[in-house]
Protein backbone atom coordinates (compact mmCIF):
# COMPACT_ATOMS: atom_id res chain seq x y z
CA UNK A 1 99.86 18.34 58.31
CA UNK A 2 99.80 17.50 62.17
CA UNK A 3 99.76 21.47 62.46
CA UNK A 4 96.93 22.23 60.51
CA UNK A 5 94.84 19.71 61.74
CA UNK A 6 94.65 21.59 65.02
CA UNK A 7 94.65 24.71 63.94
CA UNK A 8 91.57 24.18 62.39
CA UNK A 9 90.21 22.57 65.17
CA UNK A 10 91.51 25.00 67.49
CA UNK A 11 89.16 28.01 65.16
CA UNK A 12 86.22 25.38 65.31
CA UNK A 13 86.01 25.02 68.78
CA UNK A 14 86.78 28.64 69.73
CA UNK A 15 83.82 29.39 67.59
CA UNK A 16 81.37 27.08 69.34
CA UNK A 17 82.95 28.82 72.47
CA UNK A 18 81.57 31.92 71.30
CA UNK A 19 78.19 30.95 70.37
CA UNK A 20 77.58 29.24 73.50
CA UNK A 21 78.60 31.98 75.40
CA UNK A 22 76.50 34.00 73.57
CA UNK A 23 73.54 31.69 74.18
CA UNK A 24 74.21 31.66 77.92
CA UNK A 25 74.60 35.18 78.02
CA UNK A 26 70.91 35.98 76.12
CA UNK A 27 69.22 33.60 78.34
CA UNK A 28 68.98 35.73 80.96
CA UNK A 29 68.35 38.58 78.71
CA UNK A 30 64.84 40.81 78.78
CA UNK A 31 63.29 41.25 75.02
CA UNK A 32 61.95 44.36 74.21
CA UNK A 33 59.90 44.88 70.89
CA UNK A 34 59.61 48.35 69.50
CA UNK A 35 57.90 49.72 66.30
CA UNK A 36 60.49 50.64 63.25
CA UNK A 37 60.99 54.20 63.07
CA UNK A 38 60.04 55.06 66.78
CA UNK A 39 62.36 56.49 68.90
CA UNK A 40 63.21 53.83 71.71
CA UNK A 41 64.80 54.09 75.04
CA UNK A 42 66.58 51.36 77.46
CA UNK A 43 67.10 51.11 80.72
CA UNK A 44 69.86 49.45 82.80
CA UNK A 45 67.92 47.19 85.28
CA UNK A 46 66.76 49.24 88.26
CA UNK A 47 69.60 51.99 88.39
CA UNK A 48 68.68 55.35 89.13
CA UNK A 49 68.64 58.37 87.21
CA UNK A 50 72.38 59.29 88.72
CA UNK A 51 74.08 56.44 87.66
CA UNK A 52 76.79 56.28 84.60
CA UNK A 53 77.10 53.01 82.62
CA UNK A 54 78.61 52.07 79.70
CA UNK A 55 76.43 50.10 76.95
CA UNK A 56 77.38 47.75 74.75
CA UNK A 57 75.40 46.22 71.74
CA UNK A 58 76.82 42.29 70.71
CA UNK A 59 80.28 43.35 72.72
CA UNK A 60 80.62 46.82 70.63
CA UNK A 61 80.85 49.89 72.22
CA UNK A 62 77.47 52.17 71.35
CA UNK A 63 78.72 55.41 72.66
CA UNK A 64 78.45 57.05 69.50
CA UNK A 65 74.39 56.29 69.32
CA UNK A 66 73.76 57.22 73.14
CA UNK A 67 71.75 60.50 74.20
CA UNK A 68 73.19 61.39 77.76
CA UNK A 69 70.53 60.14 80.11
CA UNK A 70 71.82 58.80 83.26
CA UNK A 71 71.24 55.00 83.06
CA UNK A 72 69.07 55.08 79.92
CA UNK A 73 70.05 54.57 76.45
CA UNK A 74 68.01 56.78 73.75
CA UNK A 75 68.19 55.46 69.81
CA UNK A 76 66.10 57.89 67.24
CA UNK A 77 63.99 56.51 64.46
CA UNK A 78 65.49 52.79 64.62
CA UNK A 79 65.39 50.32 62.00
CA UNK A 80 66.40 46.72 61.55
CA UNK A 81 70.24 47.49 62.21
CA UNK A 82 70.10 48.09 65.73
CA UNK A 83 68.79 44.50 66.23
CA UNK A 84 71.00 42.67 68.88
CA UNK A 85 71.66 42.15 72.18
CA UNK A 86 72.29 45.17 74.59
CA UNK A 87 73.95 44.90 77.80
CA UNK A 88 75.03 47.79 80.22
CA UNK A 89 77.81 47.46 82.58
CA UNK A 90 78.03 50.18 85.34
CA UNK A 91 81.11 52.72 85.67
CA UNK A 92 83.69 52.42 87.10
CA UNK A 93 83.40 48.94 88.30
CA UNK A 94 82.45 47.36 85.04
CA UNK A 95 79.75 45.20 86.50
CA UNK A 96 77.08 43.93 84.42
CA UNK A 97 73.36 45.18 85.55
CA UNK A 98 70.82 44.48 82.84
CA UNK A 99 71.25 42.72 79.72
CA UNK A 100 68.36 43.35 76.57
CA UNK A 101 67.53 41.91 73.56
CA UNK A 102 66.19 44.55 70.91
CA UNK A 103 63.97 43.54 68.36
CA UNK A 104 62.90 46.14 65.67
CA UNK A 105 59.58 45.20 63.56
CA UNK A 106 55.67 46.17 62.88
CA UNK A 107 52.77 45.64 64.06
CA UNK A 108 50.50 42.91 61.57
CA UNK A 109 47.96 44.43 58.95
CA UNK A 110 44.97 42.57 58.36
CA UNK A 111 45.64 38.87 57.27
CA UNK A 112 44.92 38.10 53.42
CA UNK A 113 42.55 35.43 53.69
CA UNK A 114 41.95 32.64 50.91
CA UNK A 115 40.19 28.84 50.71
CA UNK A 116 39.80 26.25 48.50
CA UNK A 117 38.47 22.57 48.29
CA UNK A 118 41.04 20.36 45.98
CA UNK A 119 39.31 17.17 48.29
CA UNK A 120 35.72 18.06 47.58
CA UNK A 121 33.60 16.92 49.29
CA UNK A 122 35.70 15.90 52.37
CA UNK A 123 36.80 19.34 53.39
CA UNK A 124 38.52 22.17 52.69
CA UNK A 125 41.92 24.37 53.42
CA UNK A 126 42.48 27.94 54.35
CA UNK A 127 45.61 29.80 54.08
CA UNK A 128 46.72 33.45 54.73
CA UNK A 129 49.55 35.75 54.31
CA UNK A 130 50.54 39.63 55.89
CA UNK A 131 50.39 42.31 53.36
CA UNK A 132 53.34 43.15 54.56
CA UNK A 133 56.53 41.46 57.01
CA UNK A 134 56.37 42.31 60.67
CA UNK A 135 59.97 40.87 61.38
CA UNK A 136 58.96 39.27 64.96
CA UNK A 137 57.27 36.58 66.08
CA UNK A 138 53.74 36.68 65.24
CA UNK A 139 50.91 34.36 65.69
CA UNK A 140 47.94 33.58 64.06
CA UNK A 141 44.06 32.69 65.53
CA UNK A 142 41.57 30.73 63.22
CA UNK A 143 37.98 30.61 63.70
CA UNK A 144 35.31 28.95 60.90
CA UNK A 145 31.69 28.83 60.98
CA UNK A 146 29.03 27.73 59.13
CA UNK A 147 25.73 29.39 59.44
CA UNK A 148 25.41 29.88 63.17
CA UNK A 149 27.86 26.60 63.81
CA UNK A 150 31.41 26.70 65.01
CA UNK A 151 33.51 24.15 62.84
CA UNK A 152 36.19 22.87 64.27
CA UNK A 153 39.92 23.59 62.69
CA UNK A 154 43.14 21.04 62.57
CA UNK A 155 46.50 23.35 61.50
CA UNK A 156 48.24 22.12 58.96
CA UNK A 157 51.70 20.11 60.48
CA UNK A 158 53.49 21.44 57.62
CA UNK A 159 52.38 24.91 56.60
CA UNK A 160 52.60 27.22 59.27
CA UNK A 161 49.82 29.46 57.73
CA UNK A 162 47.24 26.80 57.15
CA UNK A 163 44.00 24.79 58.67
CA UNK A 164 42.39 22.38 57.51
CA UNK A 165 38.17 21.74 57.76
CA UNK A 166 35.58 19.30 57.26
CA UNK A 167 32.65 19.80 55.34
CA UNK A 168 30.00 19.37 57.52
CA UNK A 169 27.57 18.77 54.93
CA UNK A 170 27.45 19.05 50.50
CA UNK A 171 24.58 20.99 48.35
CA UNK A 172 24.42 23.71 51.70
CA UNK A 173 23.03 27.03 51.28
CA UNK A 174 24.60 28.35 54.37
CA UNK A 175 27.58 30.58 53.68
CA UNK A 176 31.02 29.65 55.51
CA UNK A 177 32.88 32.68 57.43
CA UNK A 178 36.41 31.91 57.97
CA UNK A 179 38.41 34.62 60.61
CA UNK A 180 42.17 34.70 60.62
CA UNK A 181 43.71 37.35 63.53
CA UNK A 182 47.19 38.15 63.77
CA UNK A 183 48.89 38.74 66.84
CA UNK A 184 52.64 40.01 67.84
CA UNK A 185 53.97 42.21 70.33
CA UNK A 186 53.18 45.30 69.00
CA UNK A 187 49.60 44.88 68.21
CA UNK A 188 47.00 42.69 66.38
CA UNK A 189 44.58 42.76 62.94
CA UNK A 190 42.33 40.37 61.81
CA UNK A 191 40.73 39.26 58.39
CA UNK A 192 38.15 37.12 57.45
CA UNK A 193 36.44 35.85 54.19
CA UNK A 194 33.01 34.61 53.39
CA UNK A 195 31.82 32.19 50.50
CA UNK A 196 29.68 29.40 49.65
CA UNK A 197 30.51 25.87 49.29
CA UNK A 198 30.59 25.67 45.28
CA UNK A 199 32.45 28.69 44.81
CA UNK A 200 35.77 27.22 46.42
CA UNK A 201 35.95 24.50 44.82
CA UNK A 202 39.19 23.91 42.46
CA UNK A 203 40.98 20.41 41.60
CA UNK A 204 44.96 19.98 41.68
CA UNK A 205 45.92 19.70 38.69
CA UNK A 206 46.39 16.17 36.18
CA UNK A 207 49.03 13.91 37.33
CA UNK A 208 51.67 11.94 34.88
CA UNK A 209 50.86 13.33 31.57
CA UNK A 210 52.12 11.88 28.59
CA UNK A 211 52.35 12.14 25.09
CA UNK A 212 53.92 9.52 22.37
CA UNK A 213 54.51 10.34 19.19
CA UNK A 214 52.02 7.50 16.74
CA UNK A 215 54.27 5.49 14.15
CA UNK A 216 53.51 5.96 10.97
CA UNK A 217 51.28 9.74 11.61
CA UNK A 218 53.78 12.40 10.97
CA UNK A 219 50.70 14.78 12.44
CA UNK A 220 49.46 13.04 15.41
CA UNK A 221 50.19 12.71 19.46
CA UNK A 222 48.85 10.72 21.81
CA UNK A 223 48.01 12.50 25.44
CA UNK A 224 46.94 10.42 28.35
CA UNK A 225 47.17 11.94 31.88
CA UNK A 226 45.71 10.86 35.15
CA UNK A 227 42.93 12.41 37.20
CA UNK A 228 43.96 14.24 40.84
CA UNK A 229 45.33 11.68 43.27
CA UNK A 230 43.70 14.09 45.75
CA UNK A 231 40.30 14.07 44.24
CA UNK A 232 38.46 11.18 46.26
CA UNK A 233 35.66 10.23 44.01
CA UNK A 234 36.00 10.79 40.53
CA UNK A 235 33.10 8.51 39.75
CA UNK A 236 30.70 9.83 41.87
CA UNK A 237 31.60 13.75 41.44
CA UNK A 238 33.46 13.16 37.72
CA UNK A 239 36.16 15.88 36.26
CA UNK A 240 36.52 17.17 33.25
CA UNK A 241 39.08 18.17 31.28
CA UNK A 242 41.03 21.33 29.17
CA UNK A 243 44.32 20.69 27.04
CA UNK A 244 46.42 23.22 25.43
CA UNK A 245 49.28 22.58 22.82
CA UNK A 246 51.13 24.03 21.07
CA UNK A 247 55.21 23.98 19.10
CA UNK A 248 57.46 26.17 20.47
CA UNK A 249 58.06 27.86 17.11
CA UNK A 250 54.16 29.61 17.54
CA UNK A 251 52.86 31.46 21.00
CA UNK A 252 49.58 30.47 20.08
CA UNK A 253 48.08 28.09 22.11
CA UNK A 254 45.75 25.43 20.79
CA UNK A 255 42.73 24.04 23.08
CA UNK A 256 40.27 21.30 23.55
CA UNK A 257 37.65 21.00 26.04
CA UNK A 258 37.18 17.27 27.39
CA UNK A 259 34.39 15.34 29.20
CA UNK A 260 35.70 13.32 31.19
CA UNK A 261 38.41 11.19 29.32
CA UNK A 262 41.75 11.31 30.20
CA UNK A 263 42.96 10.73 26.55
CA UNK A 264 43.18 12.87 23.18
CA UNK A 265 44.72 12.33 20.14
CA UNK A 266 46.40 15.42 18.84
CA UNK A 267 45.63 15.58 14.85
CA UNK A 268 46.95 18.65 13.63
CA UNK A 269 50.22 18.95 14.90
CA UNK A 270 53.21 20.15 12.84
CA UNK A 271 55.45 17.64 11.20
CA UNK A 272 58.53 17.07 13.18
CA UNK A 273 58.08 20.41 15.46
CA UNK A 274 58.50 20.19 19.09
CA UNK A 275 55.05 20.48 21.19
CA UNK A 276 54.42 21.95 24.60
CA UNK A 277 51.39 20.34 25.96
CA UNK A 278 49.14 20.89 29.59
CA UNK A 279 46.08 19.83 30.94
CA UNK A 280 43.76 21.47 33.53
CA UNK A 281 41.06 20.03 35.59
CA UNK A 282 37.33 20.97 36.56
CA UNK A 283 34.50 19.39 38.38
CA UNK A 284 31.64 19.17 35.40
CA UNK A 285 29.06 20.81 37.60
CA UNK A 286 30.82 23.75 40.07
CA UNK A 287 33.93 25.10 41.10
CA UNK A 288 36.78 26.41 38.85
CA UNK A 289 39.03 25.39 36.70
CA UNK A 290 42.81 24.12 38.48
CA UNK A 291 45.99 24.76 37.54
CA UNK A 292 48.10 24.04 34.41
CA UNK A 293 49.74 20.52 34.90
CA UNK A 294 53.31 20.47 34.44
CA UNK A 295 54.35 20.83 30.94
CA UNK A 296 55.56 18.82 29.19
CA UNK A 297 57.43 18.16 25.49
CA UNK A 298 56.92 15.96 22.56
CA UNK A 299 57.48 15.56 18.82
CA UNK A 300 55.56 13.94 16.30
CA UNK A 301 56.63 10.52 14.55
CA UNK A 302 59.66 12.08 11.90
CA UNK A 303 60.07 9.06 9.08
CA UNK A 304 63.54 7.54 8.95
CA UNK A 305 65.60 8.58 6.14
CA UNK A 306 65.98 5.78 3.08
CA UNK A 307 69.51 4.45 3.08
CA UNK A 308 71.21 5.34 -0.41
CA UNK A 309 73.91 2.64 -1.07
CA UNK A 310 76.79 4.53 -2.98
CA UNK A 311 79.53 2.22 -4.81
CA UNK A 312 82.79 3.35 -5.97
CA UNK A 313 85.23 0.94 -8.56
CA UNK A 314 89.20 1.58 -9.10
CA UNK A 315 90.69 2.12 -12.45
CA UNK A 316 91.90 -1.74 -12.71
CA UNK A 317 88.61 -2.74 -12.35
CA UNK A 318 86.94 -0.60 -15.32
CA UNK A 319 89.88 -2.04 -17.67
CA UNK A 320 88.99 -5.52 -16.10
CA UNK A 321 84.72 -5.08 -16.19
CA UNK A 322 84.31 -2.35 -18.84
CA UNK A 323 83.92 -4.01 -22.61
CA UNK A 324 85.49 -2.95 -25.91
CA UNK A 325 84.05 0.06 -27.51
CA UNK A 326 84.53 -1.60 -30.58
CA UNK A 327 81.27 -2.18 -32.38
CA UNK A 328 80.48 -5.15 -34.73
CA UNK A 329 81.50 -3.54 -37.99
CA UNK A 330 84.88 -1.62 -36.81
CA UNK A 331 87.58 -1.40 -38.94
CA UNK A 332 89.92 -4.53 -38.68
CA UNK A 333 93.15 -4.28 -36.91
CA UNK A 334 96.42 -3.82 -38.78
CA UNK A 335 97.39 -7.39 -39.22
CA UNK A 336 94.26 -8.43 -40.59
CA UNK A 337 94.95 -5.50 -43.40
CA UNK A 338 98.62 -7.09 -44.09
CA UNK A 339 97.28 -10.51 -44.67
CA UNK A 340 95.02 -9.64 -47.43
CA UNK A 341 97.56 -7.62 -48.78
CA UNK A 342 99.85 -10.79 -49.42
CA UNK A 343 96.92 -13.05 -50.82
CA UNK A 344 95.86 -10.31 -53.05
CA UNK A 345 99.72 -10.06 -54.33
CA UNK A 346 99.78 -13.76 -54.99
CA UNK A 347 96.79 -14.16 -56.79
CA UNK A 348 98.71 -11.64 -59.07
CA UNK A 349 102.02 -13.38 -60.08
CA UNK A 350 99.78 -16.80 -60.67
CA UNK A 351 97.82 -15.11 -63.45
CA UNK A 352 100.63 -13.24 -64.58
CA UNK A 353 102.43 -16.90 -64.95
CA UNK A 354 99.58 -18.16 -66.69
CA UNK A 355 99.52 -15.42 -69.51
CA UNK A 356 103.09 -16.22 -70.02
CA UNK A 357 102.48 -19.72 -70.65
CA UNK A 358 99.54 -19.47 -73.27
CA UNK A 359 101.68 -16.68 -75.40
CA UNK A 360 104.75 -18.98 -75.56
CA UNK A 361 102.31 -22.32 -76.73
C-alpha cells in the first residue's frame, strides 16, 4: 500500500514539474498572432541568414514542417494545430536563442449588437456577440449616446460582453446609438445599433408560478404567479399578462390575455389530464412581450374512488346462518308418517272388537 502511495505521488509531482517548467519556459516567450490559412514564417531571435538551428514545437521535433531557410521556420496555410510554443536551439551547440508562442485565429467581423430594458425605466443593457470565433484574445469598446449626449457605460462584472446604462430621461424622442468595436491582434470591426426608448423595452419573465388543482372541480386550475422581481414599479408602470395551457396529450396551446392580475382560474381543462402551463409578461402601454416563464405541470382534482366492502363466509357458516328450505306446508318427515300409521291401525281392532260383541249379545 506504502508503494503505491508514492508512486502516485511521485506521477503527481513530476507532473506539476512539467507544467511549471513549462510556465517558466513561456514567460520569456515572444507571441506572434497570424491569420488562419496564411502562410507564416519564424525567426530565431537575431541570427543571421547563415545560421542552422533546429526547431522544436512543445519539445517535438518540427523538421518534417520546415522549408530550408537559414534561421527561419516557414509553415503553409496554418490552422489551429500548429498552436504551441516554438523554440529554436542553434546547431551544433544546442543552445537555446529565441523561444515563440504561435497563436492561429481571425481577425473580428462586425459585432452583433442587441439592447433591452427588463428595469424600465432605470436603465437599460446591451450585449453583443462575433458572427463568427476569432480564437485570440479580443477586446471590446462601448460607446452610447443619446441625441448629441455621451452616456456613460458600467460593464457588466459578470458578462464579459455586456454594459449596463441609465436612462437619462422617460417619454424621449431622441433616438439612442449604441457602438460596440472589436479589437484583436489581427485587426478590428465595429457595430452599432440605433432605437428608441419604447421599442426596447421587454420584462423578464413571471416568477413562482403555480397551479393547484380545486377540490371538488374535476375541470378547473388555479394559476397564480408573481410579477418580475426586476421590474421596479409595477404600480406606477403596471404589467400585463398572457397564459398558455395546455395537456400534454394535445399540441394545441390554449391562451388568455390578462390585465394586470396575477391569477386565473383555468375552466375548461380536461378531467384528470396532465397540463403544461406558462405565463409571459408585457408593459400595458409599450415594449414587447417577455419570455415564456418556466413551465410548469399540473392535473386537475381526479375524485377518489368509493371503497366497495366485499365479504366472503365459509361453508360451516352457511349450514350454521342459512335456514331450512323447508316451507310451511312440506311434507312431514318419516316418523311423523309411522305414528299415524299405528293410531290409524288401532282405531281398527277397537271397532272390529266392538262388532264382535253386539253379534254375540
Amino acid at each position: 500500500m506504502a508503494n503505491i502511495v508514492t508512486s502516485a505521488c511521485c506521477v503527481v509531482l513530476a507532473a506539476v514539474v512539467v507544467v511549471y517548467a513549462q510556465r517558466r519556459s513561456q514567460q520569456g516567450a515572444r507571441i506572434q498572432y497570424e491569420k488562419i490559412g496564411s502562410d507564416v514564417t519564424m525567426q530565431c531571435g537575431t541570427l543571421g541568414s547563415e545560421a542552422s538551428v533546429t526547431w522544436k514545437v512543445n519539445g517535438t521535433d518540427v523538421e518534417n514542417r520546415r522549408e530550408d531557410d537559414g534561421p527561419r521556420l516557414a509553415l503553409k496555410q496554418v490552422d489551429l494545430s500548429v498552436n504551441g510554443l516554438y523554440s529554436c536551439f542553434q546547431n551544433p551547440t544546442g543552445e537555446l536563442k529565441d523561444q515563440i508562442i504561435l497563436r492561429v485565429g481571425n481577425p473580428p467581423k462586425e459585432p452583433i449588437v442587441t439592447c433591452r430594458s427588463n428595469t424600465y425605466p432605470k436603465g437599460f443593457y446591451c450585449s453583443w456577440h462575433l458572427p463568427h470565433p476569432t480564437y485570440i484574445p479580443t477586446e471590446f469598446e462601448v460607446s452610447v449616446r443619446h441625441g448629441l449626449q455621451d452616456l456613460q457605460v458600467q460593464k457588466d462584472p459578470i458578462h464579459k460582453n455586456r454594459c449596463h446604462v441609465k436612462l437619462p430621461e422617460i417619454f424621449s424622442n431622441n433616438k439612442y446609438r449604441v457602438n460596440v468595436t472589436a479589437t484583436n491582434a489581427l485587426g478590428n470591426a465595429s457595430g452599432f445599433l440605433a432605437f428608441d426608448e419604447i421599442s426596447i423595452v421587454k420584462p423578464d419573465p413571471p416568477e413562482k408560478v403555480v397551479a393547484n388543482p380545486i377540490p371538488g372541480n374535476p375541470r378547473k386550475l388555479e394559476v397564480t404567479w408573481n410579477s418580475p422581481s426586476t421590474w421596479p414599479d409595477v404600480e406606477t408602470f403596471p404589467l400585463k399578462y398572457f397564459l398558455r395551457y395546455r395537456p400534454l396529450i394535445l399540441d394545441t396551446w390554449q391562451h388568455m390575455e390578462l390585465s394586470d392580475s396575477t391569477s386565473y382560474t383555468i375552466t375548461d381543462a380536461y378531467a384528470g389530464k396532465e397540463y403544461i402551463i406558462q405565463v409571459a409578461a408585457k408593459d400595458t402601454e409599450i415594449g414587447t412581450w417577455s419570455d415564456w416563464s418556466v413551465a410548469i405541470h399540473a392535473t386537475p382534482w381526479i375524485e377518489e374512488p368509493k371503497q366497495i366492502i366485499i365479504t366472503t363466509t365459509t361453508e360451516a357458516d352457511e349450514n350454521e346462518t342459512t335456514p331450512s328450505q323447508a316451507s310451511p306446508s312440506a311434507k312431514p318427515q318419516v316418523g311423523d308418517t309411522l305414528g299415524s300409521s299405528s293410531a290409524a291401525l288401532t282405531l281398527s281392532a277397537n271397532l272390529f272388537i266392538t262388532c264382535i260383541i253386539v253379534l254375540i249379545i
